[in-house]
Protein backbone atom coordinates (compact mmCIF):
# COMPACT_ATOMS: atom_id res chain seq x y z
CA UNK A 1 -23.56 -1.21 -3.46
CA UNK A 2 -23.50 1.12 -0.66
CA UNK A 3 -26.66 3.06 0.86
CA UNK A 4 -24.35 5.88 2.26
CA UNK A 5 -20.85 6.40 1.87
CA UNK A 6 -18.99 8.98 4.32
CA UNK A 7 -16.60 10.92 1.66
CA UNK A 8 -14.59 11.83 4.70
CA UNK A 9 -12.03 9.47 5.89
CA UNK A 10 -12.27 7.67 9.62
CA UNK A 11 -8.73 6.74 9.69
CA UNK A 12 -5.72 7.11 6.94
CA UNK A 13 -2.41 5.01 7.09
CA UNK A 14 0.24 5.08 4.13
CA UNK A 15 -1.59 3.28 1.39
CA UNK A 16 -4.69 3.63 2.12
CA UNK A 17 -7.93 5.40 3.67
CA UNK A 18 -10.80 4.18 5.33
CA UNK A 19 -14.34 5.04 5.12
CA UNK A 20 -17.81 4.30 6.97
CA UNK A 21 -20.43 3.35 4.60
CA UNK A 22 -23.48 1.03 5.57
CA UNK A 23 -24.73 -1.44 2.54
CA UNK A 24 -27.91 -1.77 0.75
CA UNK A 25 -29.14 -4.53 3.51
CA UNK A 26 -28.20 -1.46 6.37
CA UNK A 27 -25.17 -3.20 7.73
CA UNK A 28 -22.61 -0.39 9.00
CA UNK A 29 -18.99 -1.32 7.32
CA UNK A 30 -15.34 0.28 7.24
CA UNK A 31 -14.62 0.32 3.42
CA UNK A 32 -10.80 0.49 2.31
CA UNK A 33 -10.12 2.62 -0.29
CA UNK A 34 -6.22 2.99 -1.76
CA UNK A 35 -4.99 6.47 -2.35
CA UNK A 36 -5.15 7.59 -5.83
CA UNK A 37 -2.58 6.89 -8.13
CA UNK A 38 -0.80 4.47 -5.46
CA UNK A 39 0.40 1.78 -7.73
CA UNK A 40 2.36 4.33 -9.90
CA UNK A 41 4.17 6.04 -7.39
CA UNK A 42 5.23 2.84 -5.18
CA UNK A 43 7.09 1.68 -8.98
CA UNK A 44 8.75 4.77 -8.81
CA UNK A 45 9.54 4.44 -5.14
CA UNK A 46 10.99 1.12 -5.29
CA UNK A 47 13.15 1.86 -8.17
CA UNK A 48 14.38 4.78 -6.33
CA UNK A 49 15.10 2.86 -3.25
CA UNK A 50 16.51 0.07 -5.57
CA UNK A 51 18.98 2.57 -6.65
CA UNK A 52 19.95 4.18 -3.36
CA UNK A 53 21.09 0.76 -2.27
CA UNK A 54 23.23 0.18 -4.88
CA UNK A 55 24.50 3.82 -4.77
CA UNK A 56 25.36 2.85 -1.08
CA UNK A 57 26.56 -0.37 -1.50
CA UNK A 58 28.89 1.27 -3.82
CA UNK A 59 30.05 4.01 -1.63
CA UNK A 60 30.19 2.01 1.51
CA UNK A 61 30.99 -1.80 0.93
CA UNK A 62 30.28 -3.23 4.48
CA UNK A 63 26.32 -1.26 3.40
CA UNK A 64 24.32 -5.25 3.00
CA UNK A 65 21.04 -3.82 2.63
CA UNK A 66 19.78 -4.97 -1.14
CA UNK A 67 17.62 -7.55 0.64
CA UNK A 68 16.09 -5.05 1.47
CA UNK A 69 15.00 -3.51 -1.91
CA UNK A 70 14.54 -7.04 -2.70
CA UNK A 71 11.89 -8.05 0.53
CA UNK A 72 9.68 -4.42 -0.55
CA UNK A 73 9.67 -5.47 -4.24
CA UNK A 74 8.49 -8.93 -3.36
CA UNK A 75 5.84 -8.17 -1.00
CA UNK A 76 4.52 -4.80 -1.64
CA UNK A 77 2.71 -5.87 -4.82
CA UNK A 78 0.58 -8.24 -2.30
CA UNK A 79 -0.02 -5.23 0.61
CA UNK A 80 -1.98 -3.38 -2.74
CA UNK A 81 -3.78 -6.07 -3.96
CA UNK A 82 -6.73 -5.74 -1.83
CA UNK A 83 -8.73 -7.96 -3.32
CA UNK A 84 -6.19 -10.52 -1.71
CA UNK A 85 -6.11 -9.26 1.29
CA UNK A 86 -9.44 -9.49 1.66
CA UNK A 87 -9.17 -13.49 1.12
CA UNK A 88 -6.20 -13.58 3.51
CA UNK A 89 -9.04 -11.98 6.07
C-alpha cells in the first residue's frame, strides 16, 4: 500500500499517532495509526471512571457528574473507529 512509511511519528495526540508515508502512485499522505492496545485500556478506563462517579456521587450527593461517564461511553467507541471517521471526513 505504501511506497515509504516514516516509522517515526510527525505528531502524537492521546489515541493516536501520525505518520508520513507517500503511496504506491507517489502521493505524500499523513497516515493515522492508533496506539497499541488502545481499545483495551479505554474499557478499563471507562469502567474506572464509571466507578469513581458513583464512588463520588456516593460520598458527595450534590456530585451530578454520571452523564458524564455516560457521554465518554457513548461516544468514545466512535473517536476509535477510524474507519468511520474517515467517512465522517
Amino acid at each position: 500500500m505504501f511506497l515509504t512509511f516514516e516509522e517515526k511519528p510527525i505528531a502524537s495526540a492521546s489515541i493516536a499517532q501520525v505518520h508520513r508515508a507517500r503511496l504506491l502512485t507517489g502521493e505524500e499522505v499523513a497516515v493515522k495509526v492508533q496506539h497499541p492496545e488502545l481499545i483495551e485500556n479505554t474499557r478499563f478506563d471507562l469502567s474506572l471512571l464509571s466507578g469513581f462517579v458513583e464512588l463520588a456521587e456516593w460520598m458527595f450527593p450534590q456530585f451530578e457528574y454520571r452523564w458524564l461517564a455516560e457521554e465518554l461511553a457513548k461516544n468514545l467507541p466512535k473517536e476509535l473507529n477510524f474507519t468511520l471517521e474517515a467517512s465522517n471526513i
